[in-house]
Protein backbone atom coordinates (compact mmCIF):
# COMPACT_ATOMS: atom_id res chain seq x y z
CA UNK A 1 0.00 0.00 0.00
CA UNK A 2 2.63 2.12 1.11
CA UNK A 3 4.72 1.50 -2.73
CA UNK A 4 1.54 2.05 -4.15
CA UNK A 5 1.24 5.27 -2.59
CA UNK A 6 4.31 6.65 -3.21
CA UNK A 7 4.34 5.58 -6.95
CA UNK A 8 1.18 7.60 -7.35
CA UNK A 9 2.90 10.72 -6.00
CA UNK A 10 6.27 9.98 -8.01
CA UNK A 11 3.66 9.82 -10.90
CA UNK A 12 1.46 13.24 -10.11
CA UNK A 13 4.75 14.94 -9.57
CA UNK A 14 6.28 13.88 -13.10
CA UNK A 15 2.65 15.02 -14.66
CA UNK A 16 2.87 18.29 -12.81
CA UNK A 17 6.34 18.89 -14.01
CA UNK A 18 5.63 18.12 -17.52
CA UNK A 19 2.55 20.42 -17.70
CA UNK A 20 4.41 22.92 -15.89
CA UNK A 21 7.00 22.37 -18.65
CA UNK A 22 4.54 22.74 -21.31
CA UNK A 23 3.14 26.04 -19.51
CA UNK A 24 6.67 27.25 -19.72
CA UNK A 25 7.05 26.40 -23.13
CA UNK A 26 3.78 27.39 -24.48
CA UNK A 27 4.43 30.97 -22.08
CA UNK A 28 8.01 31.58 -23.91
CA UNK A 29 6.38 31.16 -27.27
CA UNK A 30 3.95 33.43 -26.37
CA UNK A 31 6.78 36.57 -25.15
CA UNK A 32 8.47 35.65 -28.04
CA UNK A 33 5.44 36.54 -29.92
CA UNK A 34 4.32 39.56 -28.31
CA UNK A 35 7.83 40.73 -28.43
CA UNK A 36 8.12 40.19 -32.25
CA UNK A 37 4.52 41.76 -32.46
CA UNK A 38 5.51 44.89 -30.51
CA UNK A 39 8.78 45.20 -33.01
CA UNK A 40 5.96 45.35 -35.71
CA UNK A 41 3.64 47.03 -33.71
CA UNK A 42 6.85 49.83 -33.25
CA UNK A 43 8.27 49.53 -37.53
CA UNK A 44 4.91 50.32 -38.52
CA UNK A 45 4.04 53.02 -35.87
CA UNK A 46 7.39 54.48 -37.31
CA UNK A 47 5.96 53.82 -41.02
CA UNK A 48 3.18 55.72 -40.42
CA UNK A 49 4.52 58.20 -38.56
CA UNK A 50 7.52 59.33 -41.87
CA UNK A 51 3.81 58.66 -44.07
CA UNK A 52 2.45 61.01 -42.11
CA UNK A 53 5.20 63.76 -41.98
CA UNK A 54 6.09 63.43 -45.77
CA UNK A 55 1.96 63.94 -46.49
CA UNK A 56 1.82 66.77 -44.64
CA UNK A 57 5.11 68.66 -46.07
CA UNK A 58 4.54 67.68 -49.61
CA UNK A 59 0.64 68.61 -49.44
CA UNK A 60 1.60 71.72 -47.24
CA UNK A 61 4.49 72.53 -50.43
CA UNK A 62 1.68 71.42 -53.43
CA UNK A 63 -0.51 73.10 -51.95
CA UNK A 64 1.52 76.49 -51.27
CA UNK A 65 2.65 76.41 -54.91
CA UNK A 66 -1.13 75.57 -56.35
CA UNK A 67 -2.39 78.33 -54.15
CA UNK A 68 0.26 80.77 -55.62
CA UNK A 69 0.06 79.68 -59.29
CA UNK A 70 -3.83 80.53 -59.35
CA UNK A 71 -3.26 83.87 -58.20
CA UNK A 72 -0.09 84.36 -60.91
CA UNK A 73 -2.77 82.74 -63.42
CA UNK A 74 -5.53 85.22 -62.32
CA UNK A 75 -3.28 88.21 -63.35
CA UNK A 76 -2.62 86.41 -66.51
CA UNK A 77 -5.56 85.43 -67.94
CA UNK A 78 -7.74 87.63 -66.18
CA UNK A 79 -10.05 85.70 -63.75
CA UNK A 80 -9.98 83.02 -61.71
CA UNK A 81 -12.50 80.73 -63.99
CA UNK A 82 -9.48 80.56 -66.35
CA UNK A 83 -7.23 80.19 -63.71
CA UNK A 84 -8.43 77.28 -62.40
CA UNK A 85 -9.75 75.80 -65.89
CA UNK A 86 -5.42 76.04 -66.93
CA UNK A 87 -4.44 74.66 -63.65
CA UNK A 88 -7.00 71.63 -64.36
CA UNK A 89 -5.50 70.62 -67.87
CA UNK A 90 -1.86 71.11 -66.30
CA UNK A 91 -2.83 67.92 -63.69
CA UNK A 92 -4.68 66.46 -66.75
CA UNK A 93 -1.43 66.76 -68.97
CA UNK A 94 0.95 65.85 -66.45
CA UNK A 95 -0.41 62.47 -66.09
CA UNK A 96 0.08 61.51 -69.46
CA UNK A 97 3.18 63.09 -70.08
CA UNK A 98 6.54 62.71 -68.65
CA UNK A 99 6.47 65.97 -66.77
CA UNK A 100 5.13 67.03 -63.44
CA UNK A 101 2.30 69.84 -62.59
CA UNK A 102 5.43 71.66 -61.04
CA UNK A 103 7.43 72.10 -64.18
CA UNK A 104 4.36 72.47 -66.28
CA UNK A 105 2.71 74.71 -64.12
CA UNK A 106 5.95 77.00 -63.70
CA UNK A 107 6.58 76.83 -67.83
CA UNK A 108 2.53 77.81 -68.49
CA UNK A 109 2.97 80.37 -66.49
CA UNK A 110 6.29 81.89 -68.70
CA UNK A 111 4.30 80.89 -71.80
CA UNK A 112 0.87 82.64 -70.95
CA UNK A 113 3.21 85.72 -70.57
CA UNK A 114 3.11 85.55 -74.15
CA UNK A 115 -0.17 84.05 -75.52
CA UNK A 116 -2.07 85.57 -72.65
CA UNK A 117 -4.29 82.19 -73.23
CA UNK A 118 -3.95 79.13 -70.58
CA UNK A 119 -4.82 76.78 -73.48
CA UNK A 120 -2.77 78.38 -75.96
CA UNK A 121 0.37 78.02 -73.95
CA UNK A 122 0.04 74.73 -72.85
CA UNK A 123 -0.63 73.73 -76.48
CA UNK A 124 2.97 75.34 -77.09
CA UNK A 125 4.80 73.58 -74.46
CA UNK A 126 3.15 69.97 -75.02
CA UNK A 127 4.07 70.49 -79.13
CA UNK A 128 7.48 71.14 -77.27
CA UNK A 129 7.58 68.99 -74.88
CA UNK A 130 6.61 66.10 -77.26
CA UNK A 131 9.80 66.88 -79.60
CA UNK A 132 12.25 66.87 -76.28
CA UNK A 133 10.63 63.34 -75.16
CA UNK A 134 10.91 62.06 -78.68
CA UNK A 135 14.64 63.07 -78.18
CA UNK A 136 14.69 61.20 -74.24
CA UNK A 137 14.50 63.97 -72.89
CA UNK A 138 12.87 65.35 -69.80
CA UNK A 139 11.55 68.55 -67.48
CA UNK A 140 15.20 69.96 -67.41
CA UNK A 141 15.56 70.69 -70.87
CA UNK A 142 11.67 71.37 -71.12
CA UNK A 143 12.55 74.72 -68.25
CA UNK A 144 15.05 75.60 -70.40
CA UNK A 145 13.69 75.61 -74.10
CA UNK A 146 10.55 77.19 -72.25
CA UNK A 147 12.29 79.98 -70.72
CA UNK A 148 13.72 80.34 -74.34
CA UNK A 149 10.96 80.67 -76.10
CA UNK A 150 9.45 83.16 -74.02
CA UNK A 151 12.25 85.36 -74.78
CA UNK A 152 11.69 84.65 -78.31
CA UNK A 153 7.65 85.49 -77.78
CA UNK A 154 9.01 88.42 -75.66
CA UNK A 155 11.20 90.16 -78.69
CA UNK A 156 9.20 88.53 -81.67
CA UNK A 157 11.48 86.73 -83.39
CA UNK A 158 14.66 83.95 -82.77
CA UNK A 159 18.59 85.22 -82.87
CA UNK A 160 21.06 82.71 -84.09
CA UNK A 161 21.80 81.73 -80.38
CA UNK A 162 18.23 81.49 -79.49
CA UNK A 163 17.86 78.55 -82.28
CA UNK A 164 21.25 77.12 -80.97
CA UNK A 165 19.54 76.61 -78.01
CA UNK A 166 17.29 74.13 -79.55
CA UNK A 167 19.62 72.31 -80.75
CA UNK A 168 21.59 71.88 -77.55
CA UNK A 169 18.95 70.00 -75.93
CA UNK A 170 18.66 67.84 -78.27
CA UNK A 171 16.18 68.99 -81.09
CA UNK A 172 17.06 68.66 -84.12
CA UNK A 173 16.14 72.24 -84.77
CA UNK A 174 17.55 73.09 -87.85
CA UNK A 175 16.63 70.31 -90.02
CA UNK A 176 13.16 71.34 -89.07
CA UNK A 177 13.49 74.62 -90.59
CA UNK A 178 15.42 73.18 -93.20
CA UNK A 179 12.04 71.49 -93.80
CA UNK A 180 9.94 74.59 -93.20
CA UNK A 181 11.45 77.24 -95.12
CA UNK A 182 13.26 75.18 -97.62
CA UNK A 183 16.46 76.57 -96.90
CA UNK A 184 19.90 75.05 -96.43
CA UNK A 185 23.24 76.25 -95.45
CA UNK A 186 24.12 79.73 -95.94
CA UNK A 187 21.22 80.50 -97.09
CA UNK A 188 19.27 79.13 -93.66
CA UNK A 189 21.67 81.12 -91.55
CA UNK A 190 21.29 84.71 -93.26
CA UNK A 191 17.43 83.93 -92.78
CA UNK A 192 17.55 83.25 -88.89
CA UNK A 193 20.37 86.41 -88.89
CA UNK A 194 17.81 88.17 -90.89
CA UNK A 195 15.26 87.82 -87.79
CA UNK A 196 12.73 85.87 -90.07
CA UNK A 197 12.28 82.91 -87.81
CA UNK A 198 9.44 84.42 -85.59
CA UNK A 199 7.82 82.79 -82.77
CA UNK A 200 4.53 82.02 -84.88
CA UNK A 201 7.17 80.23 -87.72
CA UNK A 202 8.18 78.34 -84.27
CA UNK A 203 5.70 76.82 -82.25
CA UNK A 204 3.65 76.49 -86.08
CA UNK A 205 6.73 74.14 -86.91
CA UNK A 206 6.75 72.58 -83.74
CA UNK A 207 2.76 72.11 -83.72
CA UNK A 208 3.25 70.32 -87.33
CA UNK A 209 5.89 67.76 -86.35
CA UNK A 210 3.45 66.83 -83.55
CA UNK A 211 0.67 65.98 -85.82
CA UNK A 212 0.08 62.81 -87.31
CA UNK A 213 2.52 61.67 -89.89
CA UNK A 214 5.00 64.34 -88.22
CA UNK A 215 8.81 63.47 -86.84
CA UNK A 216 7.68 63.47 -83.41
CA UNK A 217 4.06 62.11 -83.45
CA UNK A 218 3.26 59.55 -81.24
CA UNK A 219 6.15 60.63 -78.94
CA UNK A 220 3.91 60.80 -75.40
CA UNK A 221 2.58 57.51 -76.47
CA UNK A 222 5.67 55.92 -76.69
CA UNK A 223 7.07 57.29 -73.30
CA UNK A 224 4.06 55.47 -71.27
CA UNK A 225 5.04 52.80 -69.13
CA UNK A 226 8.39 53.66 -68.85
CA UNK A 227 10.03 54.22 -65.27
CA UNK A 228 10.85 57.87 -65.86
CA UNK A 229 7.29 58.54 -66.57
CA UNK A 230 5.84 56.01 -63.99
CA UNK A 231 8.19 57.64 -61.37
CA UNK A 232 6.78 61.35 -62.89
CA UNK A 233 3.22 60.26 -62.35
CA UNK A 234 3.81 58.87 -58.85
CA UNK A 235 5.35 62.22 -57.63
CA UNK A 236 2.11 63.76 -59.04
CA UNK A 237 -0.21 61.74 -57.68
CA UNK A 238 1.33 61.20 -54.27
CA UNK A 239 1.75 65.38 -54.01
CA UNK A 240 -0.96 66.13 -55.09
CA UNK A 241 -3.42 63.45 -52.86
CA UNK A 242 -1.38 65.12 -50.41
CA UNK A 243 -2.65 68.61 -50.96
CA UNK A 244 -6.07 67.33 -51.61
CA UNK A 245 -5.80 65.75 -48.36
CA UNK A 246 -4.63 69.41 -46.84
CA UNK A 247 -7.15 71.52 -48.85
CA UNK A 248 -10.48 69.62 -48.63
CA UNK A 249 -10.09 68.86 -44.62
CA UNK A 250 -9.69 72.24 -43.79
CA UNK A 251 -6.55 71.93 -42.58
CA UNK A 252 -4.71 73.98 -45.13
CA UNK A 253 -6.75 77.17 -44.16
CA UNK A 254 -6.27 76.25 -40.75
CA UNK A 255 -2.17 76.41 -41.06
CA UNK A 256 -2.85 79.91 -42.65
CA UNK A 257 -4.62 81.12 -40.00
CA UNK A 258 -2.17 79.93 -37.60
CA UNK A 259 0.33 81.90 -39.31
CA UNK A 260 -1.48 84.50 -40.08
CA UNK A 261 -2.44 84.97 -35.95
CA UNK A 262 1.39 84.53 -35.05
CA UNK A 263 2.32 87.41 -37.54
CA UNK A 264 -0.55 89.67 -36.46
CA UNK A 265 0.93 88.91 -32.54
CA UNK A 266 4.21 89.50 -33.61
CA UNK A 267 2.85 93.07 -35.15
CA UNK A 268 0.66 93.56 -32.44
CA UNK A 269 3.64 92.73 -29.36
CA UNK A 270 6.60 94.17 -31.67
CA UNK A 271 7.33 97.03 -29.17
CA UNK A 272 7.63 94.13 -26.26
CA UNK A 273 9.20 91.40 -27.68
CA UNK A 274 12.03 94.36 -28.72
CA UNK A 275 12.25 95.40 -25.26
CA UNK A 276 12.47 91.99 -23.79
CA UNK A 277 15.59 91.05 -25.73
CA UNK A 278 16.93 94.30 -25.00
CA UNK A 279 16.24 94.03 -21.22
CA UNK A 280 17.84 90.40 -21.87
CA UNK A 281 20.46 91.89 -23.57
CA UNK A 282 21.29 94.12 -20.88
CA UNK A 283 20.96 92.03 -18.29
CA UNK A 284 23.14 89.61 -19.59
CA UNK A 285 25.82 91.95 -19.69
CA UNK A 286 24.94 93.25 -16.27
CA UNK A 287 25.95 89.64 -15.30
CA UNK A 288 29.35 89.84 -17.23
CA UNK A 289 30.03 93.24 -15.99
CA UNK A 290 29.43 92.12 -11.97
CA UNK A 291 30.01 88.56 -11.74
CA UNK A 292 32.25 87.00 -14.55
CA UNK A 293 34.56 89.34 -15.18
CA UNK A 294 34.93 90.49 -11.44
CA UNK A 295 35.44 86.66 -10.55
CA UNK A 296 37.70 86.42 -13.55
CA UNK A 297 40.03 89.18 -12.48
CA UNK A 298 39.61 87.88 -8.90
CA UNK A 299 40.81 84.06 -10.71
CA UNK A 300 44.01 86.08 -12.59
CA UNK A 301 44.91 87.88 -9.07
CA UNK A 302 44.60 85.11 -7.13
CA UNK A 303 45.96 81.77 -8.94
CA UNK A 304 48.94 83.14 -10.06
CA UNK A 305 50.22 83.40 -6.33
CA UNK A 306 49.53 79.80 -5.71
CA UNK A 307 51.15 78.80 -8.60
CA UNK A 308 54.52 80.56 -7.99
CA UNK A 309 54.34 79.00 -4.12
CA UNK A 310 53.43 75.48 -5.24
CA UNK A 311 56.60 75.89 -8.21
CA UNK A 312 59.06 77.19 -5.15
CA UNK A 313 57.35 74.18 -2.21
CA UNK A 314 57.59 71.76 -5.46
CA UNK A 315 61.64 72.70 -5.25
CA UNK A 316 62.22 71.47 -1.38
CA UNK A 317 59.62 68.58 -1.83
CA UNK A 318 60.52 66.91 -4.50
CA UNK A 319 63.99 65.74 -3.48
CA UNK A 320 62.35 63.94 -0.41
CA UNK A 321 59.86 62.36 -2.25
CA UNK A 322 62.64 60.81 -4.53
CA UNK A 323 63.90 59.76 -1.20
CA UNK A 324 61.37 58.16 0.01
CA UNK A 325 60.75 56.21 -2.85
CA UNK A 326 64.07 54.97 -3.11
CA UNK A 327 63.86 53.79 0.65
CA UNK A 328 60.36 51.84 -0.59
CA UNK A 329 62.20 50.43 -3.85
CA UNK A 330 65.51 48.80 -2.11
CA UNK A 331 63.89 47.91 1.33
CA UNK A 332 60.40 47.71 1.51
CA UNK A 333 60.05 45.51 -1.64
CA UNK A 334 62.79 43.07 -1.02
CA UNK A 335 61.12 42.54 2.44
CA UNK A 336 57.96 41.94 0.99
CA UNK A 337 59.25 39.49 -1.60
CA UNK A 338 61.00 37.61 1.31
CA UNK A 339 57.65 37.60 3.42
CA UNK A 340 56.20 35.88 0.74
CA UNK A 341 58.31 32.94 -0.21
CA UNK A 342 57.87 32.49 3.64
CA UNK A 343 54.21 32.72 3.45
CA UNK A 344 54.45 30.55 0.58
């Protein structure tokens, strides 16, 4: 009975310890699993968090520049119906094209100097715009041919210089008015130094070799899909969901009147917040005046002294101390080594 007994308790204690086992098991998975959950938990807090930050500073930017453009388009064209009907086809054109609502939005702008008609000057820089991505080419050379051909608009007509321009990004400019005018060689060049290549013989030429059957037809087309473009329309659409995001919540307006109440404080408390940093000023230097230069002197009057009495002690000192350890080196170590072995 008494075997019996304690083979039952041998038995309950080996259960206990394997379900205890089990539990302890079973409870290290489970640590091990929030702790790899709260690592998640913590990379995508972190996610959201840089989401969250690059949302708000590219809508904040988009926004900012959108807000500004309107108001540059309003003195353009005249209203803001026109304004925002130009602003429209610039996000409509930007998505099929390889260039963003930025750079089109900032060339419309230098070409409705000219045409003083939103539609009119996009027209001009797509018919452009098309020849430079027929050529691989992108919104550099696009600002630069732009801000070129506003000149041109500006003065009327093209100096030899303004065509070279063309033809350093990468247009094959004067085979085009080769084709146009039907002149070659000298002759071409005394016509452009004549001042007969306008800006309507231009963007004409350049609307022509857009259409179909022209040298760069079909160009926009043919960019699609590729990464330049893709990466083009994904800046547009993430800046721009951004501002959207900004504008249509309110909180756009909201960050203007922010800034607009800390500038009309600042206005309002100019007087005070002048005086404060001038009573801050002065009593800073109050402070150097009476307490760190006073100490400072006190420092130079006083350490000096010490100094010179420490150098002249150091002079009688120092010889003892080499005395006394030379009386530790030869005697007290020896003994010490001998009281050892002994010890030993």
């Amino acid at each position: 009975m008494a075997t019996a007994n304690i083979k039952a308790v041998i038995t309950a204690e080996d259960r206990a310890s394997g379900t205890i086992s089990n539990f302890g098991m079973s409870f290290g998975k489970l640590a091990g699993a929030m702790a790899v959950g709260q690592v998640a938990a913590q990379a995508f807090l972190a996610v959201v968090e840089k989401i969250g930050k690059e949302v708000i500073s590219s809508g904040v930017t988009t926004a900012a520049s959108m807000e500004t453009a309107k108001m540059g388009f309003v003195t353009l064209l005249g209203s803001a119906e026109e304004a925002d009907k130009t602003l429209a086809r610039i996000k409509k054109e930007a998505a099929r094209t390889p260039f963003e609502v930025a750079g089109l939005t900032k060339a419309t702008q230098l070409m409705a100097s000219v045409t003083k008609d939103g539609d009119k000057a996009i027209n001009v820089i797509l018919d452009v715009g098309e020849a430079l991505a027929a050529m691989g080419k992108g919104q550099a050379e696009l600002d630069r041919i732009i801000v070129n051909l506003q000149q041109i608009g500006a003065v009327g007509k093209a100096s030899m210089l303004d065509i070279k321009q063309f033809a350093f990004a990468g247009i094959p400019i004067f085979d085009m008015l080769k084709q146009e005018t039907g002149l070659a060689g000298d002759a071409l060049d005394q016509f452009i130094s004549d001042g007969k290549v306008t800006f309507d013989l231009l963007i004409n030429m350049f609307d022509k070799a857009n259409d179909s059957g022209g040298r760069f037809f079909g160009a926009f087309k043919n960019q699609a899909g590729t990464f330049d473009q893709l990466m083009s329309n994904l800046r547009d659409s993430f800046n721009q969901t951004a501002a959207d995001i900004l504008t249509q919540t309110g909180l756009f307006d909201l960050l203007k009147q922010a800034m607009q109440g800390v500038g009309d404080w600042i206005t309002a408390n100019k007087d005070g917040i002048v005086a404060f940093f001038i009573n801050m000023g002065n009593g800073l230097k109050w402070a150097y005046d009476n307490v760190f230069k006073p100490f400072g002197d006190w420092l130079g009057q006083v350490f000096p002294p010490i100094i010179q009495k420490f150098q002249e002690a150091w002079v009688y000192v120092q010889p003892l101390l080499q005395v006394l350890w030379d009386t530790i080196k030869n005697y007290l170590f020896p003994a010490l080594q001998e009281l050892w072995k002994v010890l030993e």
